[in-house]
Protein backbone atom coordinates (compact mmCIF):
# COMPACT_ATOMS: atom_id res chain seq x y z
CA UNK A 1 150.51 99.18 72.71
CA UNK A 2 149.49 102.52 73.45
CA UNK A 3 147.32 103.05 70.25
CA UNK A 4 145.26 99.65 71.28
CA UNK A 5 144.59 100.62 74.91
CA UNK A 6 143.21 104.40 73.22
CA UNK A 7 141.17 102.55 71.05
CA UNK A 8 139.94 100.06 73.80
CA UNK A 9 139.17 103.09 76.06
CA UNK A 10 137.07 104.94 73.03
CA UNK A 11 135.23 101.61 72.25
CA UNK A 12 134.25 101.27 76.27
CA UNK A 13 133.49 105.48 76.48
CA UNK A 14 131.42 104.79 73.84
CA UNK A 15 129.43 101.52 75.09
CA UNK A 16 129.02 103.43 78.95
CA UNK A 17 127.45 106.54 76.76
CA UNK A 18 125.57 104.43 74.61
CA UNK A 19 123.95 103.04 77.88
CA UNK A 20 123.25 106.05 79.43
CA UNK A 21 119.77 106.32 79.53
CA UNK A 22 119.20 108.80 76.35
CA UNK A 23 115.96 111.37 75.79
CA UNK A 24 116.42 113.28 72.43
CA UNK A 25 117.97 116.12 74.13
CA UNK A 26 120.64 113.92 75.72
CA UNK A 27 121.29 112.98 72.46
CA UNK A 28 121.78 116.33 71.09
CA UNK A 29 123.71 117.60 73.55
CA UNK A 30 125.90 114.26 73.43
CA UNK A 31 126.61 115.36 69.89
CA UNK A 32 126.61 118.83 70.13
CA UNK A 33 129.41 118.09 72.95
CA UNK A 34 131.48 115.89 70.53
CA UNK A 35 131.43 118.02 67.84
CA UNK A 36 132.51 121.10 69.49
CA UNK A 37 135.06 118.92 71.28
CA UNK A 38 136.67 117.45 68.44
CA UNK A 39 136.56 120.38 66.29
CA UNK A 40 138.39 122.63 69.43
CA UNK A 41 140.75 119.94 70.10
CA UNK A 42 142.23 119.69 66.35
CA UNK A 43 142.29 123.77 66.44
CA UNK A 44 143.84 123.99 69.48
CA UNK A 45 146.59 121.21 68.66
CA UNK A 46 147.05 122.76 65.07
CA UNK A 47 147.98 126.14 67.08
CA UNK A 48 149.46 125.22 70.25
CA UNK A 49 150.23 121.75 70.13
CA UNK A 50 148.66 119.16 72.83
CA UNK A 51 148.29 121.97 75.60
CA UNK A 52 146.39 123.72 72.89
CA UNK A 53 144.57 120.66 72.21
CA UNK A 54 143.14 120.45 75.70
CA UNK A 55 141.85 123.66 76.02
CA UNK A 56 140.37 123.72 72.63
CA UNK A 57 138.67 120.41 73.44
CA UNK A 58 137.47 121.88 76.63
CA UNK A 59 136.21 125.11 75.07
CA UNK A 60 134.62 123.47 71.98
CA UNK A 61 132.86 120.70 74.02
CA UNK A 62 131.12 123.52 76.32
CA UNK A 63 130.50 125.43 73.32
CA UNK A 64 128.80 122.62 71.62
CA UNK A 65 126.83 121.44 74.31
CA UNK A 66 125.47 125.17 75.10
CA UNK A 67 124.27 125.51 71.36
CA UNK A 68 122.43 122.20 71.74
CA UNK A 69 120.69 122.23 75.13
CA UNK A 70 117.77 124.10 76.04
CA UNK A 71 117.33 126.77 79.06
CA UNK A 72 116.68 123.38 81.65
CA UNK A 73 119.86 121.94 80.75
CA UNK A 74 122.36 124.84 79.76
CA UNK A 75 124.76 125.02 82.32
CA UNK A 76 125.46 121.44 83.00
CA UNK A 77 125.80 120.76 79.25
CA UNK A 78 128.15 123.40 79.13
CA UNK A 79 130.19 122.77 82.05
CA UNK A 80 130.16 118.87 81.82
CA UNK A 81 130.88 119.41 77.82
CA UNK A 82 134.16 121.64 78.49
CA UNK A 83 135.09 119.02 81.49
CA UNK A 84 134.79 115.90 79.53
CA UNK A 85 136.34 117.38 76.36
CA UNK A 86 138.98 118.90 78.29
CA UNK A 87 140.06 115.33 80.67
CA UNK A 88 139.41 113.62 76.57
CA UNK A 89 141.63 115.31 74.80
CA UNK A 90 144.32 114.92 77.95
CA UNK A 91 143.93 111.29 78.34
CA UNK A 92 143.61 110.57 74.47
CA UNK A 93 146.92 112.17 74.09
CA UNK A 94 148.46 110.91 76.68
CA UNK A 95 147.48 107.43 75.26
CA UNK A 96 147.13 107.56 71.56
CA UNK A 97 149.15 111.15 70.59
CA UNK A 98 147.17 113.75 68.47
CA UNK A 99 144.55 111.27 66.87
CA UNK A 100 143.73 110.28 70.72
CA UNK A 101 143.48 113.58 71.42
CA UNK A 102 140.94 114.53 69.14
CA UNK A 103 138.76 110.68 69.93
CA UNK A 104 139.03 111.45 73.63
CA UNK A 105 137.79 115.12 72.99
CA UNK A 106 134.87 113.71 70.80
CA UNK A 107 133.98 110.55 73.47
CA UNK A 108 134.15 112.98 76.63
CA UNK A 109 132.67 116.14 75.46
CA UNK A 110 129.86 114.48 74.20
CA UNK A 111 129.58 112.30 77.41
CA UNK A 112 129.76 115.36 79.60
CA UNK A 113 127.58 117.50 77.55
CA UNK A 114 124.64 114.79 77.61
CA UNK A 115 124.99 113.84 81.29
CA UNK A 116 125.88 117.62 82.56
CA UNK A 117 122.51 118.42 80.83
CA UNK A 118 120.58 115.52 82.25
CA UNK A 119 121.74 116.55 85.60
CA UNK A 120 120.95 120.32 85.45
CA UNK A 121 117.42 118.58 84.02
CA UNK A 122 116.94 116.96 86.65
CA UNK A 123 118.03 119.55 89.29
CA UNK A 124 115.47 121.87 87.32
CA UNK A 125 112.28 119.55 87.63
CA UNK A 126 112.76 119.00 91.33
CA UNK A 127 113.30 122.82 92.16
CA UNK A 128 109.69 123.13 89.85
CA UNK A 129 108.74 120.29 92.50
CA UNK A 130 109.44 121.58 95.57
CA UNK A 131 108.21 125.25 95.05
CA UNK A 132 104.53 123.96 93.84
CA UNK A 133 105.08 122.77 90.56
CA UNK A 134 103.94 124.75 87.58
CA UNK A 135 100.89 126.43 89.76
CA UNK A 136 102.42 127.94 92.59
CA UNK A 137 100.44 130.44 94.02
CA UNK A 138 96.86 128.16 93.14
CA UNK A 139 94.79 127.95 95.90
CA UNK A 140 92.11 125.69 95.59
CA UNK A 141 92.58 122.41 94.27
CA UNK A 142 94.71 119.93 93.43
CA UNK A 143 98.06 119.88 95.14
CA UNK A 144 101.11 119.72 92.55
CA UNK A 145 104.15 117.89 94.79
């Protein structure tokens, strides 16, 4: 019962990811995220078990989504990466033992990676916004709001 409920929750991570709205750099850092997830996750369980798990998850899906994102979206990829790969790995072992560990590392590091990034994006383009744009000190002109 267990194993279908993990595997219902990784189908329905996936599909709410999937319809994210996605630029190329979401998508890389959604990757980036899962990668680094997963591949922390089994480490961690292979040396300390499912606590082990959940920190490697959280450490690999920050890692991954810091190689992947660029200076705009750094710091939420990493921080949303090591958050969602953390709370994955937890939940997938909690619901599906080490192989839902390592899918709910994967499914939430690359979700937080890709929507940490779009957020620290976003946060980056309004800040260019509401100190002039990219001409700040122009004086004549057009105004950049």
């Amino acid at each position: 019962m267990l194993k279908k409920i993990a595997g219902t929750t990784a189908v329905a991570a996936a599909m709410a990811v999937a319809s994210l709205p996605a630029t190329a750099g979401d998508m890389n850092n959604a990757v980036g995220g899962a990668l680094g997830g997963v591949a922390g996750a089994a480490l961690g369980n292979a040396v300390g078990g499912s606590t082990g798990a959940v920190i490697g998850g959280a450490v690999g899906g920050g890692a991954g989504g810091a190689v992947t994102s660029n200076k705009h979206e750094r710091t939420g990829a990493v921080v949303g990466g090591a958050l969602g790969g953390g709370a994955g790995a937890a939940a997938g072992n909690a619901m599906g033992g080490t192989a839902g560990g390592l899918v709910g590392a994967a499914v939430g590091g690359g979700a937080g990676a890709a929507l940490g990034g779009n957020v620290s994006r976003n946060n980056s383009h309004s800040d260019d916004r509401h100190h002039g744009g990219k001409h700040p000190h122009k004086k004549h002109g057009k105004h950049y709001d």
